[in-house]
Protein backbone atom coordinates (compact mmCIF):
# COMPACT_ATOMS: atom_id res chain seq x y z
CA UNK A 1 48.69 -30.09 -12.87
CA UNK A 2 49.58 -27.17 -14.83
CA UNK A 3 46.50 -25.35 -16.84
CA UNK A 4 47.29 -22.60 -19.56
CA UNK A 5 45.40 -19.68 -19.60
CA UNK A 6 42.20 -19.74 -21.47
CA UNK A 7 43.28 -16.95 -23.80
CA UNK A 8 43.00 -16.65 -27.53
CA UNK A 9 45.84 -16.01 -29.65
CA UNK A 10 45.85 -12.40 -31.69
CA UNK A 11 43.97 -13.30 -35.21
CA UNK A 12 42.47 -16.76 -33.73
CA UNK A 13 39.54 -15.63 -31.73
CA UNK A 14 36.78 -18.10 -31.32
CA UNK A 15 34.56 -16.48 -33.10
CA UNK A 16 37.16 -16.20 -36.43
CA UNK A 17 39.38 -19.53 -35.74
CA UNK A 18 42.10 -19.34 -38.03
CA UNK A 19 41.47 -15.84 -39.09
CA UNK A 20 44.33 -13.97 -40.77
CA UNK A 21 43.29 -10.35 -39.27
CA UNK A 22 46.66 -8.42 -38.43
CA UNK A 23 47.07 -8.45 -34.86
CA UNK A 24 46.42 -4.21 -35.24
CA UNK A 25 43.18 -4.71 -36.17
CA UNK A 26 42.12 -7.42 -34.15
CA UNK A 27 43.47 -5.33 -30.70
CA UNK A 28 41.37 -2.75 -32.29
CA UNK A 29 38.58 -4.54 -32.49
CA UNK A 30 38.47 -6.11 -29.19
CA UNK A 31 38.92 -2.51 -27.22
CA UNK A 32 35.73 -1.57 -29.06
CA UNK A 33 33.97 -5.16 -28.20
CA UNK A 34 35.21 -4.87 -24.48
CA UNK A 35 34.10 -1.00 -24.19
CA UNK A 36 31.20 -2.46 -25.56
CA UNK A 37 30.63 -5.20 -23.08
CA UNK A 38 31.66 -2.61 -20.16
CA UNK A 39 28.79 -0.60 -21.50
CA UNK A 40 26.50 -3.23 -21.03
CA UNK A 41 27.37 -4.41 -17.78
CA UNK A 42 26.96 -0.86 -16.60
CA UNK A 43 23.48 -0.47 -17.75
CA UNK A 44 22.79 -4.35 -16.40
CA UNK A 45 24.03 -2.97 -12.93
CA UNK A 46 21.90 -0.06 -13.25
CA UNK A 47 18.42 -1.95 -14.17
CA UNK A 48 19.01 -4.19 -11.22
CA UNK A 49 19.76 -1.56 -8.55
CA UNK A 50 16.12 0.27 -10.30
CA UNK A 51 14.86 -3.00 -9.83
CA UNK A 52 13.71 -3.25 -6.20
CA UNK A 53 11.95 0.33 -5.83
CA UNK A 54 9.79 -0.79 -9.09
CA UNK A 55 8.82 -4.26 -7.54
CA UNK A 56 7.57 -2.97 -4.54
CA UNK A 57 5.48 0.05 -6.31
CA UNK A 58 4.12 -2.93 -8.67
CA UNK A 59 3.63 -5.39 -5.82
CA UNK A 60 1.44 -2.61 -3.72
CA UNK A 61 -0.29 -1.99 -7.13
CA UNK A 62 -0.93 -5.90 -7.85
CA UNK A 63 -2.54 -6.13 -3.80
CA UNK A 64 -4.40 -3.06 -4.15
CA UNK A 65 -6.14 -4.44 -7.56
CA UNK A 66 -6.74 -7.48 -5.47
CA UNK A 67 -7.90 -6.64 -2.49
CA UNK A 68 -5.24 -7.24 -0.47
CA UNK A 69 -4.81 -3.50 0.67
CA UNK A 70 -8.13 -1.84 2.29
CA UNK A 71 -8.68 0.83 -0.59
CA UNK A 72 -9.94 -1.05 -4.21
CA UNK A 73 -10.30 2.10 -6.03
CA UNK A 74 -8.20 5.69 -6.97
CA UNK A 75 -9.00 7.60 -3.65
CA UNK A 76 -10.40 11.95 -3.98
CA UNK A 77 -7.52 12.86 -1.86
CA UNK A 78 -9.90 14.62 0.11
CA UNK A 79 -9.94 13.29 3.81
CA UNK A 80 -13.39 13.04 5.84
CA UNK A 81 -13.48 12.77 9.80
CA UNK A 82 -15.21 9.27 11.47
CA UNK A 83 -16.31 9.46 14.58
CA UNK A 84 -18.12 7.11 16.97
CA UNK A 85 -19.02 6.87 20.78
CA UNK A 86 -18.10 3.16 20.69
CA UNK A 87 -16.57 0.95 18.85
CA UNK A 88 -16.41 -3.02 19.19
CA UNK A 89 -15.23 -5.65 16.40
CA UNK A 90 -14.33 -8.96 16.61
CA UNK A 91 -11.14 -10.30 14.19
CA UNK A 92 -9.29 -7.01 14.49
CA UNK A 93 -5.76 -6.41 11.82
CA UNK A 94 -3.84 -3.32 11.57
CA UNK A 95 -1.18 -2.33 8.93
CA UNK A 96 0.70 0.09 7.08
CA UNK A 97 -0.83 1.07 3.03
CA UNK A 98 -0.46 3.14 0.40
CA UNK A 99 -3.27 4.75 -1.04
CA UNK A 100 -3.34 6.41 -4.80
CA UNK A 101 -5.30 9.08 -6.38
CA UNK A 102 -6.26 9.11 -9.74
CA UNK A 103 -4.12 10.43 -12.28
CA UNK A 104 -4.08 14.37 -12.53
CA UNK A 105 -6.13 14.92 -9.31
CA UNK A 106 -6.19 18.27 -8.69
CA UNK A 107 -5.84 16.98 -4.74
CA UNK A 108 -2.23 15.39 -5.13
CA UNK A 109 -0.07 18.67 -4.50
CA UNK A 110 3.20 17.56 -3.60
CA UNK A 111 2.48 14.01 -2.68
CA UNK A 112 3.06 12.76 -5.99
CA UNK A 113 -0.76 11.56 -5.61
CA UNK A 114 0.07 8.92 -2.79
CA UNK A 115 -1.35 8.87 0.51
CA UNK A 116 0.57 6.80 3.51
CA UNK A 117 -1.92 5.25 5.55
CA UNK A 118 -2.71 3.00 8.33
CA UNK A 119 -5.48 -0.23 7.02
CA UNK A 120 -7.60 -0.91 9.93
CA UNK A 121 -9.69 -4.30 9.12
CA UNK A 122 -12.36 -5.60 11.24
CA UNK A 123 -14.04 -9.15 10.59
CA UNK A 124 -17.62 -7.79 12.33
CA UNK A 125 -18.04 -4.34 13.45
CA UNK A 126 -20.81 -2.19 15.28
CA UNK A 127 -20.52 1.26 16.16
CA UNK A 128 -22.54 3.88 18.27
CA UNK A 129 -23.56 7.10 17.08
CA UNK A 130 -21.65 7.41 13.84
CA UNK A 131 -20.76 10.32 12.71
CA UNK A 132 -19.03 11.32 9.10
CA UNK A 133 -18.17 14.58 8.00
CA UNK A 134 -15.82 15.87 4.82
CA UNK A 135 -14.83 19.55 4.16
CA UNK A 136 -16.10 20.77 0.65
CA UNK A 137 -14.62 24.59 1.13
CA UNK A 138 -17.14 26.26 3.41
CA UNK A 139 -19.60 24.05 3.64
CA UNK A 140 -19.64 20.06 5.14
CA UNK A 141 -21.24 17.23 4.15
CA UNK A 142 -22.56 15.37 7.05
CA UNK A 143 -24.10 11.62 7.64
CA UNK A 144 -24.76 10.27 11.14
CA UNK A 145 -26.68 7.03 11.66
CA UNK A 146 -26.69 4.53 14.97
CA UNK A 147 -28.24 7.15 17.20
CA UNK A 148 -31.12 4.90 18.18
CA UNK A 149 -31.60 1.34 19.50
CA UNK A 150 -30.25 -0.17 16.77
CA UNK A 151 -26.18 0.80 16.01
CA UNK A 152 -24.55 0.60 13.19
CA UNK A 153 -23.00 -2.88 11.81
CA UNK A 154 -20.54 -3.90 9.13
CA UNK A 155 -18.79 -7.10 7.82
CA UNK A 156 -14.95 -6.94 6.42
CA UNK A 157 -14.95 -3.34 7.47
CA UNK A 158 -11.87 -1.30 6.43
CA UNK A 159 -10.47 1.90 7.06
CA UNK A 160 -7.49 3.64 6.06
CA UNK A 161 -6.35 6.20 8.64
CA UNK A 162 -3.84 9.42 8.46
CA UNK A 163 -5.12 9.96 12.43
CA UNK A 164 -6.79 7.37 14.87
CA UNK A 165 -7.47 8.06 18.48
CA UNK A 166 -9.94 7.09 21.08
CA UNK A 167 -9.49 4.56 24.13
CA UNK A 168 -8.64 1.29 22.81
CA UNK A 169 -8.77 -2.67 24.43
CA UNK A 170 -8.05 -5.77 22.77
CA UNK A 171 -8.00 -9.15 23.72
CA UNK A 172 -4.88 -11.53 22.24
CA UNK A 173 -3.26 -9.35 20.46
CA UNK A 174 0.01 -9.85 18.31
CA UNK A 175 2.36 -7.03 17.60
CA UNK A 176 4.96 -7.04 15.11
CA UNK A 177 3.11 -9.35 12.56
CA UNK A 178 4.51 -9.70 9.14
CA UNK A 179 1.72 -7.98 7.15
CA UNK A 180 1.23 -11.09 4.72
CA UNK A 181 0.65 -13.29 7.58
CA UNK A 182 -2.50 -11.89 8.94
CA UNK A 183 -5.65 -13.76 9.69
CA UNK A 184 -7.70 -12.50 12.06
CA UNK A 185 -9.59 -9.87 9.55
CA UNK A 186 -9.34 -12.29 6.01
CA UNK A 187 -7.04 -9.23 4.97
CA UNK A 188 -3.07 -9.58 3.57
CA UNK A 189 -1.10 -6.48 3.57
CA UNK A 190 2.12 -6.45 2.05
CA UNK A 191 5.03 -8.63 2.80
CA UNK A 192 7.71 -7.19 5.07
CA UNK A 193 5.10 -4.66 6.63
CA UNK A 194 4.88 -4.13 10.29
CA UNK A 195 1.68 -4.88 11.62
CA UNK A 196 -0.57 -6.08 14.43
CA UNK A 197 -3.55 -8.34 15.19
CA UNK A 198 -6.08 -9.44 17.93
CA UNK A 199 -9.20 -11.06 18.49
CA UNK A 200 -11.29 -8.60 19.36
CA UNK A 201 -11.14 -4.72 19.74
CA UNK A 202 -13.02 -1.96 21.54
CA UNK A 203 -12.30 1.45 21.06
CA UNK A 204 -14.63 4.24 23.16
CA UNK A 205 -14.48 7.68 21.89
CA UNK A 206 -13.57 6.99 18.37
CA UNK A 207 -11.92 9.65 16.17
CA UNK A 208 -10.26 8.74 12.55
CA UNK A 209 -9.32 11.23 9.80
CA UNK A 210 -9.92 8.84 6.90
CA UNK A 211 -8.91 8.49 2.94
CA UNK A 212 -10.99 5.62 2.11
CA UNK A 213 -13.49 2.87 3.77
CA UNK A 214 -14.72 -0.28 2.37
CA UNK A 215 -16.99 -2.84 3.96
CA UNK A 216 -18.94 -6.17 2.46
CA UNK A 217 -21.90 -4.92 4.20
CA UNK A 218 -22.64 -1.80 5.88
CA UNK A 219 -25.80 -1.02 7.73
CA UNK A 220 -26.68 2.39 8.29
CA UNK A 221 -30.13 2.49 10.60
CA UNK A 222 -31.66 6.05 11.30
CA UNK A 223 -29.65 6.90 8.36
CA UNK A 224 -29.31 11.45 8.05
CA UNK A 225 -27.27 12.78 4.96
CA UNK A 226 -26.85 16.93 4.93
CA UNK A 227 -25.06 19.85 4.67
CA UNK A 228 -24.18 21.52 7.54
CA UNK A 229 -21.40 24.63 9.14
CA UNK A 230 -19.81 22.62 11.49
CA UNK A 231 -18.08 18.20 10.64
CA UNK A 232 -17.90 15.66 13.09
């Protein structure tokens, strides 16, 4: 069955049926309406190409605020060195994170004030001879603690890493996670993120250059803060 094309006549447009505009006018007007509409459809097509960059700056924003990433707060930009002669946690996830300074740090230089990191989340931690260290220009501030009897302990222990080395085992592990799927730690990274899990790690000779660290409870015993020439 034959169909005619769904095209108003010159001076009987839908939106003036029956309208007596000569048909000059009315091809005048609709090249303006059409570059009109061409405009817009342009400037759709560019918000929704813009679109995808913004989500995932927003989503990594919306799982920082909630807790989903290892760092809850704007980080100094200044990195500190961890080190420990043993490490062994139980519920053990691993993922890539973006950390963020605060606005106008005088640490961001040409990083736009974002960090790329490495989350490290461990369930129950303890850790031998702990040793922490930042660079102040000169002059480092120091804290050991574990060097007794008694080592050091933390719950939902996390750590975001530039540098992480040491000798590591784990037992079960699963490589090539989806970050949002993680259980092992209680910690969700973001969705699409490559990451890794197992259920239990030891690492001996522990050395991490760190932005930020977060645990529910950290226990420090034999507990020395100074200032000192030489870091970890």
């Amino acid at each position: 069955m034959a169909s005619s094309p769904d095209v108003p006549s010159a001076g009987n447009t839908p939106e003036n049926p029956g309208s007596d505009t000569p048909p000059e006018a009315a091809n005048a007007a609709g090249s303006t309406a059409g570059g009109e509409r061409r405009g817009r459809v342009r400037a759709r097509r560019a918000a929704v190409m813009a679109v995808p960059a913004t989500l995932i700056a927003a989503g990594l924003a919306v799982l920082t605020a909630q807790g989903a990433l290892g760092v809850q707060f704007a980080i100094s930009g200044m990195p500190f060195t961890v080190t420990a002669t043993e490490l062994n946690g139980t519920g053990f996830e691993q993922f890539g994170a973006l950390d963020n300074m605060a606005e106008g740090s005088p640490n961001a230089g040409d990083t736009g004030g974002q960090v790329l990191v490495v989350t490290s989340a461990i369930k129950n931690a303890t850790l031998t001879k702990l040793c922490q260290s930042v660079d102040l220009g000169g002059i480092n501030l120091l804290i050991t603690a574990g060097s007794g009897a008694e080592k050091v302990s933390a719950t939902d222990l996390t750590t975001d890493s530039t540098v992480l080395s040491g000798n590591a085992e784990f037992n079960n592990i699963e490589i090539g996670n989806d970050a949002s799927t993680l259980t092992k730690a209680g910690v969700k990274g973001p969705i699409g993120v490559f990451s890794q899990q197992a259920d239990t790690v030891r690492i001996a000779n522990l050395r991490q250059t760190n932005y930020a660290t977060t645990a529910g409870v950290f226990k420090l015993p034999g507990l020395k803060l100074r200032f000192s020439d030489s870091g970890c």
